[in-house]
N, C-alpha and C. Protein backbone atom coordinates (compact mmCIF):
# COMPACT_ATOMS: atom_id res chain seq x y z
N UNK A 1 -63.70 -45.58 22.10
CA UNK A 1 -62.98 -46.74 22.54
C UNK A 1 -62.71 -46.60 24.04
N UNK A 2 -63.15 -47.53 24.36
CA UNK A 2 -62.54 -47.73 26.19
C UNK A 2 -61.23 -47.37 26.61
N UNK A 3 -60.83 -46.66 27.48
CA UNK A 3 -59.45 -46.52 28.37
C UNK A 3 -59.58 -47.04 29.31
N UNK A 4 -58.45 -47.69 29.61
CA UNK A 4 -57.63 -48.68 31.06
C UNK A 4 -57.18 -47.34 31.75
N UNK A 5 -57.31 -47.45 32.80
CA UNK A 5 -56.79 -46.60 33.69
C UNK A 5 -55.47 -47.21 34.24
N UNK A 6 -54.86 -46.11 35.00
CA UNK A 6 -53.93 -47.55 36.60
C UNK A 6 -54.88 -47.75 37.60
N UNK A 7 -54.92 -48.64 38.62
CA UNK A 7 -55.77 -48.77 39.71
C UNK A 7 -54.70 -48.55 40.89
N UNK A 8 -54.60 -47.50 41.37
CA UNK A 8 -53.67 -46.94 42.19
C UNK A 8 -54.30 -46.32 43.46
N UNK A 9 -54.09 -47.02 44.42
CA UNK A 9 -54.35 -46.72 46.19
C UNK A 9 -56.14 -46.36 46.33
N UNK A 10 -56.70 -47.63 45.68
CA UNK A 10 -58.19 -48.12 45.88
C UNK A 10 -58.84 -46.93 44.67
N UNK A 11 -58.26 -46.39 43.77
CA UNK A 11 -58.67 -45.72 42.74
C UNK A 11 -58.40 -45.56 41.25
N UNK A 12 -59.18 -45.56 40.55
CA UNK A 12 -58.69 -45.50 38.70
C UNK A 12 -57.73 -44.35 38.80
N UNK A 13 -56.58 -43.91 38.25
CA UNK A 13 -56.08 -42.90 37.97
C UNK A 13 -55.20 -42.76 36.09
N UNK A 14 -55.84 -41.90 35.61
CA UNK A 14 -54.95 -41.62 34.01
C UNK A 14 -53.53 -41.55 34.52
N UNK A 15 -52.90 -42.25 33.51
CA UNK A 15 -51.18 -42.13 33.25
C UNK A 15 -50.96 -40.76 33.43
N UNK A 16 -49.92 -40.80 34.33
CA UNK A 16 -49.06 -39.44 34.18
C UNK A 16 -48.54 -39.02 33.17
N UNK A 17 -48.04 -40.19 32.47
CA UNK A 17 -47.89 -39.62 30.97
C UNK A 17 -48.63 -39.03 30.00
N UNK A 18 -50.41 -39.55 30.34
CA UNK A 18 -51.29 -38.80 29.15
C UNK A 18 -51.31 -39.76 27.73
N UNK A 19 -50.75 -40.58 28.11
CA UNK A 19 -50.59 -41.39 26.88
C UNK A 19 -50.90 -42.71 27.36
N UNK A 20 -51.92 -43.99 26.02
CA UNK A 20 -52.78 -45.14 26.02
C UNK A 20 -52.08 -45.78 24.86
N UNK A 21 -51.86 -47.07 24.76
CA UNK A 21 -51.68 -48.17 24.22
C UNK A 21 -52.12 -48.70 24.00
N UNK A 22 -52.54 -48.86 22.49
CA UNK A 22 -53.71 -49.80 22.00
C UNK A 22 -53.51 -51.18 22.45
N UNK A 23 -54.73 -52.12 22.61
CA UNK A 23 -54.52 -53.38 22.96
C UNK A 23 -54.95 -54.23 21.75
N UNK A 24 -54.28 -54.45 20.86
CA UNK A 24 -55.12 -55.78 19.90
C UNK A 24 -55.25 -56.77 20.08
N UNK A 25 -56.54 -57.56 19.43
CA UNK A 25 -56.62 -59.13 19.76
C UNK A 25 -55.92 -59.92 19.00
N UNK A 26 -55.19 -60.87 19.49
CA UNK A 26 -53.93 -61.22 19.10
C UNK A 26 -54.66 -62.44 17.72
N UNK A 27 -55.70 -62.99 18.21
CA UNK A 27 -56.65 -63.60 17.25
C UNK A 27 -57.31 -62.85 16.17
N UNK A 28 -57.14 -61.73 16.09
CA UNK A 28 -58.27 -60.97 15.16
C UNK A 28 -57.21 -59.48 15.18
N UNK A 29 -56.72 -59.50 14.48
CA UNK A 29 -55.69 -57.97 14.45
C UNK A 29 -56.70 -56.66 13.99
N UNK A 30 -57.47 -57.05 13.44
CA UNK A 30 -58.19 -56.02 13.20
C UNK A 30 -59.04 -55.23 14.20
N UNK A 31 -59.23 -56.10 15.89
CA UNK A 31 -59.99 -55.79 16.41
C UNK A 31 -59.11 -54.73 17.14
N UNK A 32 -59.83 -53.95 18.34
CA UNK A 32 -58.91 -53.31 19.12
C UNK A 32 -59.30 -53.45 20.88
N UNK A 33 -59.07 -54.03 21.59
CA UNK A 33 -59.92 -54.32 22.51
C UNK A 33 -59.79 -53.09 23.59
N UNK A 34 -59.25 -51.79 23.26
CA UNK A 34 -58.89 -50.90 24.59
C UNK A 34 -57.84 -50.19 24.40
N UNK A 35 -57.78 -49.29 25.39
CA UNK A 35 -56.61 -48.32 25.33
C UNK A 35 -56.09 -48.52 26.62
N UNK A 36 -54.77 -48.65 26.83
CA UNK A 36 -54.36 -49.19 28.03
C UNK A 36 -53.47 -48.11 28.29
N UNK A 37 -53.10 -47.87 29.88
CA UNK A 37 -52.42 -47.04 30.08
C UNK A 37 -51.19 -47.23 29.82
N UNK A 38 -50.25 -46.36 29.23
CA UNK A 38 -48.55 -46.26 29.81
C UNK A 38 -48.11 -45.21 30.00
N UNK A 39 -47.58 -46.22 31.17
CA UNK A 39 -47.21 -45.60 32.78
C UNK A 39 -45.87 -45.40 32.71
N UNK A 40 -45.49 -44.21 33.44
CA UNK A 40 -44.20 -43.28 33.61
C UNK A 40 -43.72 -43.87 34.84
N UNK A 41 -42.23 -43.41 35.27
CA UNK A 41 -41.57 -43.48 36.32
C UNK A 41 -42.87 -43.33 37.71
N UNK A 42 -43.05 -41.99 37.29
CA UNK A 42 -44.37 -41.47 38.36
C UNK A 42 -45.55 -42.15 38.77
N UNK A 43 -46.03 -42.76 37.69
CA UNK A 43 -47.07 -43.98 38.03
C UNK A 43 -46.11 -45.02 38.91
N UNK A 44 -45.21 -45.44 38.90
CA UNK A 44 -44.67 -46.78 39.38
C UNK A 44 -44.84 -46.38 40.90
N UNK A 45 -43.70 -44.79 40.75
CA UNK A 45 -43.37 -44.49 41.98
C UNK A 45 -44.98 -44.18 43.11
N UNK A 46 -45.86 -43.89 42.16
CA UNK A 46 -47.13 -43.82 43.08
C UNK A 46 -48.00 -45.30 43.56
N UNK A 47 -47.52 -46.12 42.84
CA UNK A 47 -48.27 -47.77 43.30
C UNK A 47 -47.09 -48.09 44.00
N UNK A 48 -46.06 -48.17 44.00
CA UNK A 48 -44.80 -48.67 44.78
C UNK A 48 -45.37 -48.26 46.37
N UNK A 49 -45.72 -46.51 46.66
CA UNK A 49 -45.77 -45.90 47.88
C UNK A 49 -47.56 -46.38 48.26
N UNK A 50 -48.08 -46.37 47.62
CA UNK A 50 -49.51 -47.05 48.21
C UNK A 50 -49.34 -48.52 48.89
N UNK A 51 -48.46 -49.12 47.44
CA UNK A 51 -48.29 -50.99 48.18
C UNK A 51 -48.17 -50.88 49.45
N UNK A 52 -46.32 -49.83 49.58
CA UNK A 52 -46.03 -49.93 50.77
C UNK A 52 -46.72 -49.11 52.12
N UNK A 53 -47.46 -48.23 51.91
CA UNK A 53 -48.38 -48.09 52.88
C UNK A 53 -49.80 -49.26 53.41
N UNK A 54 -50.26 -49.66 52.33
CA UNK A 54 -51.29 -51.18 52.92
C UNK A 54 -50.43 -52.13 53.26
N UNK A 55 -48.96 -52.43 52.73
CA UNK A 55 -48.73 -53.63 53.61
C UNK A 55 -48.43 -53.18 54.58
N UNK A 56 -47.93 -52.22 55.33
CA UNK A 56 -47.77 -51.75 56.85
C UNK A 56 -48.57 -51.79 57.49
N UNK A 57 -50.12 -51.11 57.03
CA UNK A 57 -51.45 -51.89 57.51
C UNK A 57 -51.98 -53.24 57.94
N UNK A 58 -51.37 -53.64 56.62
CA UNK A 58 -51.83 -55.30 56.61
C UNK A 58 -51.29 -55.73 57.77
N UNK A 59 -49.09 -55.67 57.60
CA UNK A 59 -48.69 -56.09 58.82
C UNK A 59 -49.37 -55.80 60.24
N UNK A 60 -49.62 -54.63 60.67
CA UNK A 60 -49.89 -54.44 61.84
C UNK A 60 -51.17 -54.68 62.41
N UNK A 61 -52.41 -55.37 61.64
CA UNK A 61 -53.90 -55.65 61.73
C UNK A 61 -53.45 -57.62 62.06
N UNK A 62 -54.19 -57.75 63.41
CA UNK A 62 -54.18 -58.73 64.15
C UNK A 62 -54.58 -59.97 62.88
N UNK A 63 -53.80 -61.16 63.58
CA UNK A 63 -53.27 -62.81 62.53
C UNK A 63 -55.04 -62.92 62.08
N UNK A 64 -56.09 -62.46 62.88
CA UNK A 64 -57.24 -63.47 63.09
C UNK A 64 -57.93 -62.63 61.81
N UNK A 65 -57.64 -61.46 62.42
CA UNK A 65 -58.72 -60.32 61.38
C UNK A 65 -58.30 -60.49 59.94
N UNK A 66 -56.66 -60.60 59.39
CA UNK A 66 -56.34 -60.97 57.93
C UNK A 66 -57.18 -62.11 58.15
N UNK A 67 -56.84 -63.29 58.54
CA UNK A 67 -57.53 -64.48 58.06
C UNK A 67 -58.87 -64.33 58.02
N UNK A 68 -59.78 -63.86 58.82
CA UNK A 68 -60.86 -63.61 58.41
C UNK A 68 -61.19 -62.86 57.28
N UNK A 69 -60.20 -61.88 56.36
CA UNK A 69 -60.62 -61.29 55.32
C UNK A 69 -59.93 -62.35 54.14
N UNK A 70 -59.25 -63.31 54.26
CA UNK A 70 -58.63 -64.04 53.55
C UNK A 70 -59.74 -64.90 53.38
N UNK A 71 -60.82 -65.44 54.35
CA UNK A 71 -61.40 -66.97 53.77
C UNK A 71 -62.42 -66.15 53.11
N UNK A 72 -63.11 -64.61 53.61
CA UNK A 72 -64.31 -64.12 53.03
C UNK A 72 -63.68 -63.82 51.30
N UNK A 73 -62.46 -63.67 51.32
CA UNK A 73 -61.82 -63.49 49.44
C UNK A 73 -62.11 -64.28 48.50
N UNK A 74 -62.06 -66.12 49.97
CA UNK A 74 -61.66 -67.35 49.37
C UNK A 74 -63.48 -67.23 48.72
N UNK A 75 -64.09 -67.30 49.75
CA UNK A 75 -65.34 -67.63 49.64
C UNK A 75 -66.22 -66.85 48.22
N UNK A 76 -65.81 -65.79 48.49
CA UNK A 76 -65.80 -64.67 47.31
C UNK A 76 -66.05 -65.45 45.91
N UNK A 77 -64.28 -65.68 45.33
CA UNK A 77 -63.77 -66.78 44.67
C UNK A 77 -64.53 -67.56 44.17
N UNK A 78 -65.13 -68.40 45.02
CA UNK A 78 -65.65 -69.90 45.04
C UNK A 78 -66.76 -69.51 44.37
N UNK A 79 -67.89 -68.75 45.16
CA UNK A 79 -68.87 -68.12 44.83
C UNK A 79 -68.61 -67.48 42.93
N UNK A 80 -67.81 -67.39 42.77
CA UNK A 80 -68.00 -67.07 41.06
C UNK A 80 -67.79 -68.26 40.03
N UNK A 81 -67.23 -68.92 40.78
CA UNK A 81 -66.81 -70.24 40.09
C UNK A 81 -67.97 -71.02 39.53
């Protein structure tokens, strides 16, 4: 069966806890669609300190250069649609 990871500071990382949560389909109980992580204090506290290191990035990277990575997201987007 598949495991969910966390996606923590541009990487998959296993729960600190070591421990997965089945996911069932809420349509079909019998199915199981995954094992999902759950996450400890320690996981939070490690995506909390990544957020806040890229948005300090983000903030300090010139108005033009976000917007330029903002319409290539948009475009992204569109393109799957």
């Amino acid at each position: 069966m598949k495991k969910f990871d966390n996606y923590i500071n541009g990487a998959w990382a296993p729960p600190q806890t070591g421990q997965y949560t089945p996911n069932v389909n809420p349509g079909n109980t019998d199915e199981t669609l995954g094992l999902f992580a759950s996450s400890g204090a320690e996981d939070v506290q490690a995506a909390i300190g990544a957020a806040d290191r890229a948005a300090q990035d983000w903030g300090a990277m010139p108005g033009p250069k976000r917007g330029a990575i903002l319409y290539a997201f948009a475009d992204l987007l569109r393109s799957l649609g």
